[in-house]
N, C-alpha and C. Protein backbone atom coordinates (compact mmCIF):
# COMPACT_ATOMS: atom_id res chain seq x y z
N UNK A 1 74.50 101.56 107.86
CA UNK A 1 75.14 102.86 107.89
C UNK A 1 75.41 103.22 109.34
N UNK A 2 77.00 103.57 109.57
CA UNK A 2 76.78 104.16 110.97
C UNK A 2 76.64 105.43 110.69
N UNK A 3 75.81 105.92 111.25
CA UNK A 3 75.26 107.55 111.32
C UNK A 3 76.45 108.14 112.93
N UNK A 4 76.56 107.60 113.45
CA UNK A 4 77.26 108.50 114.70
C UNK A 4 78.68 109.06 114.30
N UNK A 5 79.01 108.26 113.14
CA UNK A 5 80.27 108.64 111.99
C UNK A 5 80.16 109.81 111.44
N UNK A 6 79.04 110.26 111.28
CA UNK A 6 78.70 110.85 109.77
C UNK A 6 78.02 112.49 110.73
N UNK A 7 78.78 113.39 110.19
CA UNK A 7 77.78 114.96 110.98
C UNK A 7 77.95 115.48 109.60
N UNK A 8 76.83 116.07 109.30
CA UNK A 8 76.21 116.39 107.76
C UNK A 8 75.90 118.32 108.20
N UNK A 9 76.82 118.91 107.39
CA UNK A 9 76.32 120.47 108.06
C UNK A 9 75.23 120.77 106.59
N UNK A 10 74.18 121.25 107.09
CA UNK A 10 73.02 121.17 106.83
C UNK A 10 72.60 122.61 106.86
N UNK A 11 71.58 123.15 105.34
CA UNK A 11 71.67 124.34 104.87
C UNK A 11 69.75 124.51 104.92
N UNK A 12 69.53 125.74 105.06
CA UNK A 12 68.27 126.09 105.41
C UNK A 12 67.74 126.23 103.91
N UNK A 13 66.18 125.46 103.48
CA UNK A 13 65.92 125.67 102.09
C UNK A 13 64.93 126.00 101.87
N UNK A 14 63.80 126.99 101.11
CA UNK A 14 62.54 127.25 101.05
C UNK A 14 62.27 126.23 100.39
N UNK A 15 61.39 125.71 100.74
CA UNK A 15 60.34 124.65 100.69
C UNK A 15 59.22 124.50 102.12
N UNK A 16 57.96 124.12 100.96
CA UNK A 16 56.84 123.74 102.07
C UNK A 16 57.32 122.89 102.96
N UNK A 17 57.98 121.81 103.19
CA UNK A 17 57.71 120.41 103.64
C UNK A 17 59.41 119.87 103.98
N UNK A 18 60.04 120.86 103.17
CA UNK A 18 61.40 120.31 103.91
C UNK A 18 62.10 121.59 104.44
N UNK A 19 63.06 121.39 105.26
CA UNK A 19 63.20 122.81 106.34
C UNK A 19 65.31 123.14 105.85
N UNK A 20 65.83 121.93 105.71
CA UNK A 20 67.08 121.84 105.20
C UNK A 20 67.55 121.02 104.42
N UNK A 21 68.63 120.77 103.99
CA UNK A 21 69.52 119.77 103.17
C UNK A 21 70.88 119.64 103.23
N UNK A 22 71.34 118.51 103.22
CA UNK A 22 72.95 118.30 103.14
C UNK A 22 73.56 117.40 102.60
N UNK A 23 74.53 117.34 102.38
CA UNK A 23 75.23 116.20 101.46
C UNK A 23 76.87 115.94 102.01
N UNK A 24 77.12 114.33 102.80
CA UNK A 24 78.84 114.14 102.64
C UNK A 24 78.72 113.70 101.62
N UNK A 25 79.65 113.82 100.51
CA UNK A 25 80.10 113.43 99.70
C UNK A 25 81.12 112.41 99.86
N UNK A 26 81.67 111.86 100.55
CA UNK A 26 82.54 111.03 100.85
C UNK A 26 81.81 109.49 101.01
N UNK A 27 80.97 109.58 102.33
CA UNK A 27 79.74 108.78 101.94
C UNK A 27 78.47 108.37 101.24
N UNK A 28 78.52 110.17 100.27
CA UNK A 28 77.43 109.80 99.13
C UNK A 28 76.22 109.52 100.31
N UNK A 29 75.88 110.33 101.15
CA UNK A 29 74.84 110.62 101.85
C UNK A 29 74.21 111.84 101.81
N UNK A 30 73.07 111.40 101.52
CA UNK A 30 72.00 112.85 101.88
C UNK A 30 70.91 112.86 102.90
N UNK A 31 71.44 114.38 103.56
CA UNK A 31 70.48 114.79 104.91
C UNK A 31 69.21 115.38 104.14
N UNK A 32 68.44 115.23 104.89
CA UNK A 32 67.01 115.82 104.92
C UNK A 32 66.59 116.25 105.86
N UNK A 33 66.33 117.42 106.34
CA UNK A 33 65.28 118.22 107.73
C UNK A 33 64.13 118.18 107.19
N UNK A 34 63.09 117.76 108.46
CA UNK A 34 61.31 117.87 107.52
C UNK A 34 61.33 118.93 108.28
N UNK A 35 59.78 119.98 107.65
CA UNK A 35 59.26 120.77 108.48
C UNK A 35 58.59 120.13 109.46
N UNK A 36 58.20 121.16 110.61
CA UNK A 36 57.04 119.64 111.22
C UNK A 36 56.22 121.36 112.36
N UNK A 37 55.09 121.26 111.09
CA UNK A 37 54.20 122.41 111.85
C UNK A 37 54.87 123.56 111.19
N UNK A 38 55.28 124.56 112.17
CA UNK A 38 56.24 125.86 112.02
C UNK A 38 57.36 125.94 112.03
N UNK A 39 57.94 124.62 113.01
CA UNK A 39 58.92 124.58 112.97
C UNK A 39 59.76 123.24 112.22
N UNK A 40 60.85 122.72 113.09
CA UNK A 40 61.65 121.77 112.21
C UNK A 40 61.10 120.30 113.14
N UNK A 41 61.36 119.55 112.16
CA UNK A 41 60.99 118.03 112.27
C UNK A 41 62.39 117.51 112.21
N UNK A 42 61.87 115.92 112.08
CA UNK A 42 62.99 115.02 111.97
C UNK A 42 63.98 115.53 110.55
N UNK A 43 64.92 114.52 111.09
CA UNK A 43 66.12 114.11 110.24
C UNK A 43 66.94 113.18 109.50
N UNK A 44 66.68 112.92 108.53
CA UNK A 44 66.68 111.33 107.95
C UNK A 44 68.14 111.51 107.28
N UNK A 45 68.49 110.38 107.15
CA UNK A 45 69.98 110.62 106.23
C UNK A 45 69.46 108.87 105.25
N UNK A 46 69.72 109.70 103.94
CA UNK A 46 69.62 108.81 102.84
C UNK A 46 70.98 108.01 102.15
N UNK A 47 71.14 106.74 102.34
CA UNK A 47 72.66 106.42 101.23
C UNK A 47 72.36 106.52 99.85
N UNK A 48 73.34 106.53 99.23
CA UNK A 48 73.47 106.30 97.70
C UNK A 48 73.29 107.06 97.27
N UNK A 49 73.19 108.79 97.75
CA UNK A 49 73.42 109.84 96.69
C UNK A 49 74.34 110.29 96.62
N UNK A 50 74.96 110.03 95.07
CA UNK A 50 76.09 111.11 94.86
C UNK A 50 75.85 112.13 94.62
N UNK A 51 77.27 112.69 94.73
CA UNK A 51 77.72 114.48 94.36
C UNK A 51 76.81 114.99 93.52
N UNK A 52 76.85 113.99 92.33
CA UNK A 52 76.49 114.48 90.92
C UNK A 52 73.99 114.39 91.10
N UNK A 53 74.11 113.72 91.91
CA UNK A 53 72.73 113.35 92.33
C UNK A 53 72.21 114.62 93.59
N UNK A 54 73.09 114.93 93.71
CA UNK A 54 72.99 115.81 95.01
C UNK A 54 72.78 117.50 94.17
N UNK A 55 73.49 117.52 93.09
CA UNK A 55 73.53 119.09 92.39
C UNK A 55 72.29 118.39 92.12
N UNK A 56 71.65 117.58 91.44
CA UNK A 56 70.39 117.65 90.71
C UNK A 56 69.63 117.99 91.55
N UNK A 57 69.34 117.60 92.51
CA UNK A 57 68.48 117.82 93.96
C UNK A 57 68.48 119.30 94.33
N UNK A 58 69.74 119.51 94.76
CA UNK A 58 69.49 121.17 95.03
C UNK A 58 69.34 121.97 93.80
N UNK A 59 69.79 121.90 92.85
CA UNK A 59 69.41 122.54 91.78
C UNK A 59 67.96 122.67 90.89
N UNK A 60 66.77 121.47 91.53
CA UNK A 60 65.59 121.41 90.90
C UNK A 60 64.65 122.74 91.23
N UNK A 61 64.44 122.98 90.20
CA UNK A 61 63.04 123.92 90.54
C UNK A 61 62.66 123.75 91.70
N UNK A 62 61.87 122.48 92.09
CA UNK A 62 61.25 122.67 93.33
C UNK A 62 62.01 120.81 94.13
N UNK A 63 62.64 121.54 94.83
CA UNK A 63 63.30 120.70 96.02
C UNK A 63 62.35 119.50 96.52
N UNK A 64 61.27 119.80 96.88
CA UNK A 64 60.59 118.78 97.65
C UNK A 64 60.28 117.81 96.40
N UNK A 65 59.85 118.39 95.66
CA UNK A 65 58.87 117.77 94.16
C UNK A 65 60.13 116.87 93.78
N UNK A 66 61.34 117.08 93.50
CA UNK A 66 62.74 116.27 93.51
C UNK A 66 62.46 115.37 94.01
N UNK A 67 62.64 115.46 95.16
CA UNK A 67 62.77 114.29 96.61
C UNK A 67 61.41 113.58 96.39
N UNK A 68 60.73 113.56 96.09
CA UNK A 68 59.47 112.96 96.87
C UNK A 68 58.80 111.82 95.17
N UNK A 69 59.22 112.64 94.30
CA UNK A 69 60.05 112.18 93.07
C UNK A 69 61.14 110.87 92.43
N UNK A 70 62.31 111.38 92.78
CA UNK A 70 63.49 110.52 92.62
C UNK A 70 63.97 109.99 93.45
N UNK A 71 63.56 110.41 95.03
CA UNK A 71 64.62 109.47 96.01
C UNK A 71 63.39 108.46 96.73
N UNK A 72 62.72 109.46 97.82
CA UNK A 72 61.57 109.02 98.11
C UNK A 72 61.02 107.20 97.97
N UNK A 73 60.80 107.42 96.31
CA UNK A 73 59.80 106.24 96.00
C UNK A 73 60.79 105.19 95.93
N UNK A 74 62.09 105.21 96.24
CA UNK A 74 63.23 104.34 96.00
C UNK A 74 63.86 104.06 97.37
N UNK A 75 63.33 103.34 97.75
CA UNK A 75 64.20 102.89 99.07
C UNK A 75 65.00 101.84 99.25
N UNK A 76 64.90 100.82 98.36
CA UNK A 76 65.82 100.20 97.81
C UNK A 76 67.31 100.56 97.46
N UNK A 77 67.11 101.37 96.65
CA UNK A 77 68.14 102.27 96.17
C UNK A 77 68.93 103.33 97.08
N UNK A 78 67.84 104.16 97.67
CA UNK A 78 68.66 104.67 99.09
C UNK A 78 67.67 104.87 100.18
N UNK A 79 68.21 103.16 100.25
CA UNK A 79 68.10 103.16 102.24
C UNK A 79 68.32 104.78 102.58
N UNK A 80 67.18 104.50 103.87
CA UNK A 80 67.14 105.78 105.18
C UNK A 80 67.27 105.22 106.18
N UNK A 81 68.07 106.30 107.40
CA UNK A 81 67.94 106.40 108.45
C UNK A 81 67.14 107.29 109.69
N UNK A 82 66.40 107.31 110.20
CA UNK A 82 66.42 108.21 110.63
C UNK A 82 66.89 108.98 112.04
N UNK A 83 67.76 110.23 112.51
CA UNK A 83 68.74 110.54 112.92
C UNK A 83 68.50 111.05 114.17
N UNK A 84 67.30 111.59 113.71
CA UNK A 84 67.11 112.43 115.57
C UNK A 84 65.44 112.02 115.50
C-alpha cells in the first residue's frame, strides 16, 4: 500500500481506546486513531475495507468492540500500516 497516496479525513469518535476513524472508499481503506493516555496515539490504515464494511464499523454499538472483533484478529485479510 502506498500510504503517501492516500490522506484519509478522519472523524473524532467516543470510544475508550480509539480517538477517530476514516474511510477512502476508493481504496477500500480504513483509518484508525488510537487513544494513547489522554490524548491521541498512532495511526494505522487498514486495506480491504469496504464501504459496505465501513457502515458496519461505524454503525456498531460499540466501535472499538467492532474493530478489535472483525478486523483486528484478521490481518491477513486487512493488512496494516502504520502512518505516523
Amino acid at each position: 500500500m502506498n500510504t503517501t497516496e492516500i490522506s484519509i479525513t478522519m472523524t473524532p469518535i467516543e470510544s475508550s481506546q480509539l480517538a477517530a476513524i476514516g474511510h477512502d472508499a476508493i481504496n477500500n481503506t480504513l483509518a484508525i486513531q488510537f487513544k494513547r493516555g489522554e490524548g491521541v496515539g498512532n495511526t494505522y490504515y487498514y486495506q480491504n475495507v469496504d464501504a459496505e464494511q465501513f457502515q458496519q464499523f461505524q454503525g456498531a454499538e460499540s466501535i472499538g468492540s467492532h474493530f478489535y472483533k472483525n478486523i483486528k484478529p484478521f490481518a491477513e485479510k486487512f493488512p496494516f500500516k502504520k502512518i505516523d
